[in-house]
N, C-alpha and C. Protein backbone atom coordinates (compact mmCIF):
# COMPACT_ATOMS: atom_id res chain seq x y z
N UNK A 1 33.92 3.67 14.34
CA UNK A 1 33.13 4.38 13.37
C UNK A 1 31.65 4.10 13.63
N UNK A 2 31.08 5.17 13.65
CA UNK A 2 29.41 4.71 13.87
C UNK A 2 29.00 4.47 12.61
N UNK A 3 27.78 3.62 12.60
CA UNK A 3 27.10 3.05 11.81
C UNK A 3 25.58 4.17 11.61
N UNK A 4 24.98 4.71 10.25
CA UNK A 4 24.06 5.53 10.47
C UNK A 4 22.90 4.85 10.25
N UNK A 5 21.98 4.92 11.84
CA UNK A 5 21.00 4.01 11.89
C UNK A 5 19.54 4.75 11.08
N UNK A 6 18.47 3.91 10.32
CA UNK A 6 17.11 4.41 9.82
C UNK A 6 16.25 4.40 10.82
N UNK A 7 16.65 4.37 12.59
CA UNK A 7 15.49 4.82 13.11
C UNK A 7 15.01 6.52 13.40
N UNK A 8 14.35 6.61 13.84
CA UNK A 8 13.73 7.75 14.30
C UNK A 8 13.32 8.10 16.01
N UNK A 9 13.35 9.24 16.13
CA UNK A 9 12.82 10.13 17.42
C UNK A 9 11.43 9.92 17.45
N UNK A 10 10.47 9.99 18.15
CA UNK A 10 8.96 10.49 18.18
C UNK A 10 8.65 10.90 19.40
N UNK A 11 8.26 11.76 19.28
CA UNK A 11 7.66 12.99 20.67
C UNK A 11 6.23 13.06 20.65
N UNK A 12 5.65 12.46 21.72
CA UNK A 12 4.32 12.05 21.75
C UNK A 12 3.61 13.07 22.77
N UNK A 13 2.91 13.84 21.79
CA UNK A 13 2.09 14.40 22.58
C UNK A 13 2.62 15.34 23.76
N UNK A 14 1.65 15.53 24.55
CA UNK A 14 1.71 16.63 25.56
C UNK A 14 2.66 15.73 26.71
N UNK A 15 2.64 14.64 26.54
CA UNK A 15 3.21 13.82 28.10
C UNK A 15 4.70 14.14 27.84
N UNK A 16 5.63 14.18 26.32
CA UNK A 16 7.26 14.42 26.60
C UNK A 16 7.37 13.18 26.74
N UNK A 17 6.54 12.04 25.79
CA UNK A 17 6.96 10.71 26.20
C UNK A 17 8.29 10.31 24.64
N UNK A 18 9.50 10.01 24.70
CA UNK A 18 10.01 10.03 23.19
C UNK A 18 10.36 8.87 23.21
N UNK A 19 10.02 7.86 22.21
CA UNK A 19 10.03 6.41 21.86
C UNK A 19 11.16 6.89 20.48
N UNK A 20 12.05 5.59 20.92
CA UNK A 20 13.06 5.30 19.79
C UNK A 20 12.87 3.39 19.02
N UNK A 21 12.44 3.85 18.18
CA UNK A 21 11.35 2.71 17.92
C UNK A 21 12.77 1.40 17.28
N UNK A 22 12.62 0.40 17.79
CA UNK A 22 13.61 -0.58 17.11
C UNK A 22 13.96 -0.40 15.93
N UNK A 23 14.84 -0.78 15.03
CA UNK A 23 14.96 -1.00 13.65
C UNK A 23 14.63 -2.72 13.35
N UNK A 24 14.39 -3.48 14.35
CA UNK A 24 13.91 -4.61 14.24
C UNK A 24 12.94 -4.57 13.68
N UNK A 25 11.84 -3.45 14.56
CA UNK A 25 10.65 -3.88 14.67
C UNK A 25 10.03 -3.01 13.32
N UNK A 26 10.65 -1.65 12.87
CA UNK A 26 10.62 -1.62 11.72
C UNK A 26 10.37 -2.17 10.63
N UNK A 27 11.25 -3.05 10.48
CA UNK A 27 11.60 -3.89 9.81
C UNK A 27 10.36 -5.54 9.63
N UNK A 28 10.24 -5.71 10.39
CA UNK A 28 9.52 -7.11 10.84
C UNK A 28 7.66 -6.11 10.46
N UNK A 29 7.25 -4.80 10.59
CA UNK A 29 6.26 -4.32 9.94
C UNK A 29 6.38 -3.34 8.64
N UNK A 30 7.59 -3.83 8.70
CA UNK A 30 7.48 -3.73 7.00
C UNK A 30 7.29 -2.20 6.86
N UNK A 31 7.99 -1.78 7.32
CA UNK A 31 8.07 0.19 6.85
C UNK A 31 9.13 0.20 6.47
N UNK A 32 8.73 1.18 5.21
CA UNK A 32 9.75 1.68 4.58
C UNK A 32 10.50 2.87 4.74
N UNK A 33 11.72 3.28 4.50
CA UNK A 33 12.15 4.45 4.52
C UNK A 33 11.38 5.41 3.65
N UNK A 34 11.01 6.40 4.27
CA UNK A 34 10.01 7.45 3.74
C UNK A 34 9.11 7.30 3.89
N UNK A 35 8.05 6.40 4.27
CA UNK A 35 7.19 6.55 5.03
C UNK A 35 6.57 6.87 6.41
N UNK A 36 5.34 7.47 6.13
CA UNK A 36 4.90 8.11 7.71
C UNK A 36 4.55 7.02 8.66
N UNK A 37 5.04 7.78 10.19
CA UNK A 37 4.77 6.99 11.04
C UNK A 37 4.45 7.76 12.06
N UNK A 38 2.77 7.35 12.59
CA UNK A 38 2.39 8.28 13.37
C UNK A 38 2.25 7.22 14.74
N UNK A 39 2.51 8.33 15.86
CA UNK A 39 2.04 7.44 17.26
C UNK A 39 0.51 7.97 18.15
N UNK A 40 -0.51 7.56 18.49
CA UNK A 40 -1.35 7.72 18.81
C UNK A 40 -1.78 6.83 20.12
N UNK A 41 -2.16 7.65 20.67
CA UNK A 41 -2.80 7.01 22.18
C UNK A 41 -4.26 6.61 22.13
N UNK A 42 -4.19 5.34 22.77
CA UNK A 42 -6.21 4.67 22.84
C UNK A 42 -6.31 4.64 24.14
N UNK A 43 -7.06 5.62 24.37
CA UNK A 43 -7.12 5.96 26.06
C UNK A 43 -8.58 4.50 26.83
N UNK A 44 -8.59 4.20 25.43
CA UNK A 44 -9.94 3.00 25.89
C UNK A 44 -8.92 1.73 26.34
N UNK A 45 -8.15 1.56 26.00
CA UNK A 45 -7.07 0.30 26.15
C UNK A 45 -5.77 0.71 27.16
N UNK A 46 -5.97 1.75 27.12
CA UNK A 46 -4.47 2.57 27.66
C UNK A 46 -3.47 1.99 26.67
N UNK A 47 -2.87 2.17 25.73
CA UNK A 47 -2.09 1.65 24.77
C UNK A 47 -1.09 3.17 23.70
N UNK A 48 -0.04 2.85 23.22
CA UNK A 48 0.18 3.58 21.97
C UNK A 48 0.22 2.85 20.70
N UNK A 49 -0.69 2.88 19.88
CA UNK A 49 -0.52 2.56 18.75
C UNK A 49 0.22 3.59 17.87
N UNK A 50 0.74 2.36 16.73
CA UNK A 50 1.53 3.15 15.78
C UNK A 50 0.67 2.66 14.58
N UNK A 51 0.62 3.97 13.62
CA UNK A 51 -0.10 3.98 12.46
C UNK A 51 0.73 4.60 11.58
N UNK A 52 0.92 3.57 10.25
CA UNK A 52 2.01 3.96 9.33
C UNK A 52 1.17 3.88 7.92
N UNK A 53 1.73 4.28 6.82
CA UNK A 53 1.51 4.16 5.92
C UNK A 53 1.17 5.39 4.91
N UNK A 54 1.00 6.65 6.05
CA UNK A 54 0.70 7.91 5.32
C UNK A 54 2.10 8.56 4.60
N UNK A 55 2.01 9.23 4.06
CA UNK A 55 3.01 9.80 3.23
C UNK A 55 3.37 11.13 3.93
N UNK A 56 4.37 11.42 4.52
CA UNK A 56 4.21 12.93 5.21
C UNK A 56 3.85 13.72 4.03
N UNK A 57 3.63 14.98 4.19
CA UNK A 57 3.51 16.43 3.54
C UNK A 57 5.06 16.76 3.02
N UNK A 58 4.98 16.92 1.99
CA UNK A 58 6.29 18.18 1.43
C UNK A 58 6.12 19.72 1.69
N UNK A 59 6.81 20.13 2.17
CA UNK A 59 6.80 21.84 2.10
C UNK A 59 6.79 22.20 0.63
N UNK A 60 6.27 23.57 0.36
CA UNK A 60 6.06 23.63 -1.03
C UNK A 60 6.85 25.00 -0.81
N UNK A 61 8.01 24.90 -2.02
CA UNK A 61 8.68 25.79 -1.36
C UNK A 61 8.16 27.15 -2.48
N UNK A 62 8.33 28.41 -2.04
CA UNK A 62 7.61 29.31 -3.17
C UNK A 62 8.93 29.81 -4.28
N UNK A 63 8.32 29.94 -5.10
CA UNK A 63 9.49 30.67 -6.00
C UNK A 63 9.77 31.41 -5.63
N UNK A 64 11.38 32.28 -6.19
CA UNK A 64 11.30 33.41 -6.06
C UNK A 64 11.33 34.36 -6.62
N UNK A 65 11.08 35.67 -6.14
CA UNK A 65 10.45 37.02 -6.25
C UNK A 65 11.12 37.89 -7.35
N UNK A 66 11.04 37.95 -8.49
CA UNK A 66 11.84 38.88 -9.45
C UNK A 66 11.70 40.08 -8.47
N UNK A 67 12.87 40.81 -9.33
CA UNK A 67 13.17 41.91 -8.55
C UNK A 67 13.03 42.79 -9.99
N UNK A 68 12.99 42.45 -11.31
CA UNK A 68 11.99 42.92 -12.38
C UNK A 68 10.79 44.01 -12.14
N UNK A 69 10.55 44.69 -11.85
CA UNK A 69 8.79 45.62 -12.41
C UNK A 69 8.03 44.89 -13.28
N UNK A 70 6.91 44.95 -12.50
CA UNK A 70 6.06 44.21 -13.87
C UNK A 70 5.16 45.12 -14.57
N UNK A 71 4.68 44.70 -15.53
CA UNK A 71 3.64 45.72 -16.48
C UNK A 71 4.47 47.20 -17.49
N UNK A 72 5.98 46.69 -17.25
CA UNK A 72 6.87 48.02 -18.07
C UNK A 72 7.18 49.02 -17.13
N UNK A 73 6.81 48.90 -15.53
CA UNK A 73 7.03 50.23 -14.96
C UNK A 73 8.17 50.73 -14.59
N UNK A 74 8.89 51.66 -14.63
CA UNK A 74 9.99 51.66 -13.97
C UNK A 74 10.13 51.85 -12.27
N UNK A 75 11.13 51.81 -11.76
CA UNK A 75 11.17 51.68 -10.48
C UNK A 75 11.54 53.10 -9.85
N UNK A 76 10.73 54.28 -8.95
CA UNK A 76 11.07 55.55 -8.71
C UNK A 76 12.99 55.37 -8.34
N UNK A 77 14.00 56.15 -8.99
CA UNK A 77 15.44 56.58 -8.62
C UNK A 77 14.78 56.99 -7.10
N UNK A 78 16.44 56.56 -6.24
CA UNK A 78 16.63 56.88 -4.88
C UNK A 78 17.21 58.21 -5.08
N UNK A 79 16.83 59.26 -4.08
CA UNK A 79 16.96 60.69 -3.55
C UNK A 79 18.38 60.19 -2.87
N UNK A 80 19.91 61.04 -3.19
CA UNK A 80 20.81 61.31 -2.43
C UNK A 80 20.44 62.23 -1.65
């Protein structure tokens, strides 16, 4: 039976480089599930840093669309 792990994929950039980041190391910096984790390159060091702590974005999802007339109008009958 597999076990379902809290790590993650990350696809860095233009290089197609994808780091599967420990759950150790997770863990040992203290991230939480649901928090953001971004990877960034310091081309001054040659290095990838990881920068956590942002909150991703939620999609906002839109309501939806009555299919109602608004303002009392009625809707023109379809032509057989």
């Amino acid at each position: 039976m597999r076990i379902h792990s809290t790590r993650k994929l990350f696809l860095f950039g233009r290089y197609s480089l994808a780091l599967l980041i420990p759950k150790k190391w997770l863990v040992a910096l203290e991230v939480n599930r649901g928090d953001g984790v971004e990877l960034a390159l310091d081309r001054k060091r040659r290095r990838i840093v990881l920068r956590f702590g942002k909150t991703p974005t939620t999609p906002v999802n839109n309501p939806p669309k009555e299919d109602t007339p608004k303002d009392g109008l009625e809707p023109i009958p379809r032509l057989d």
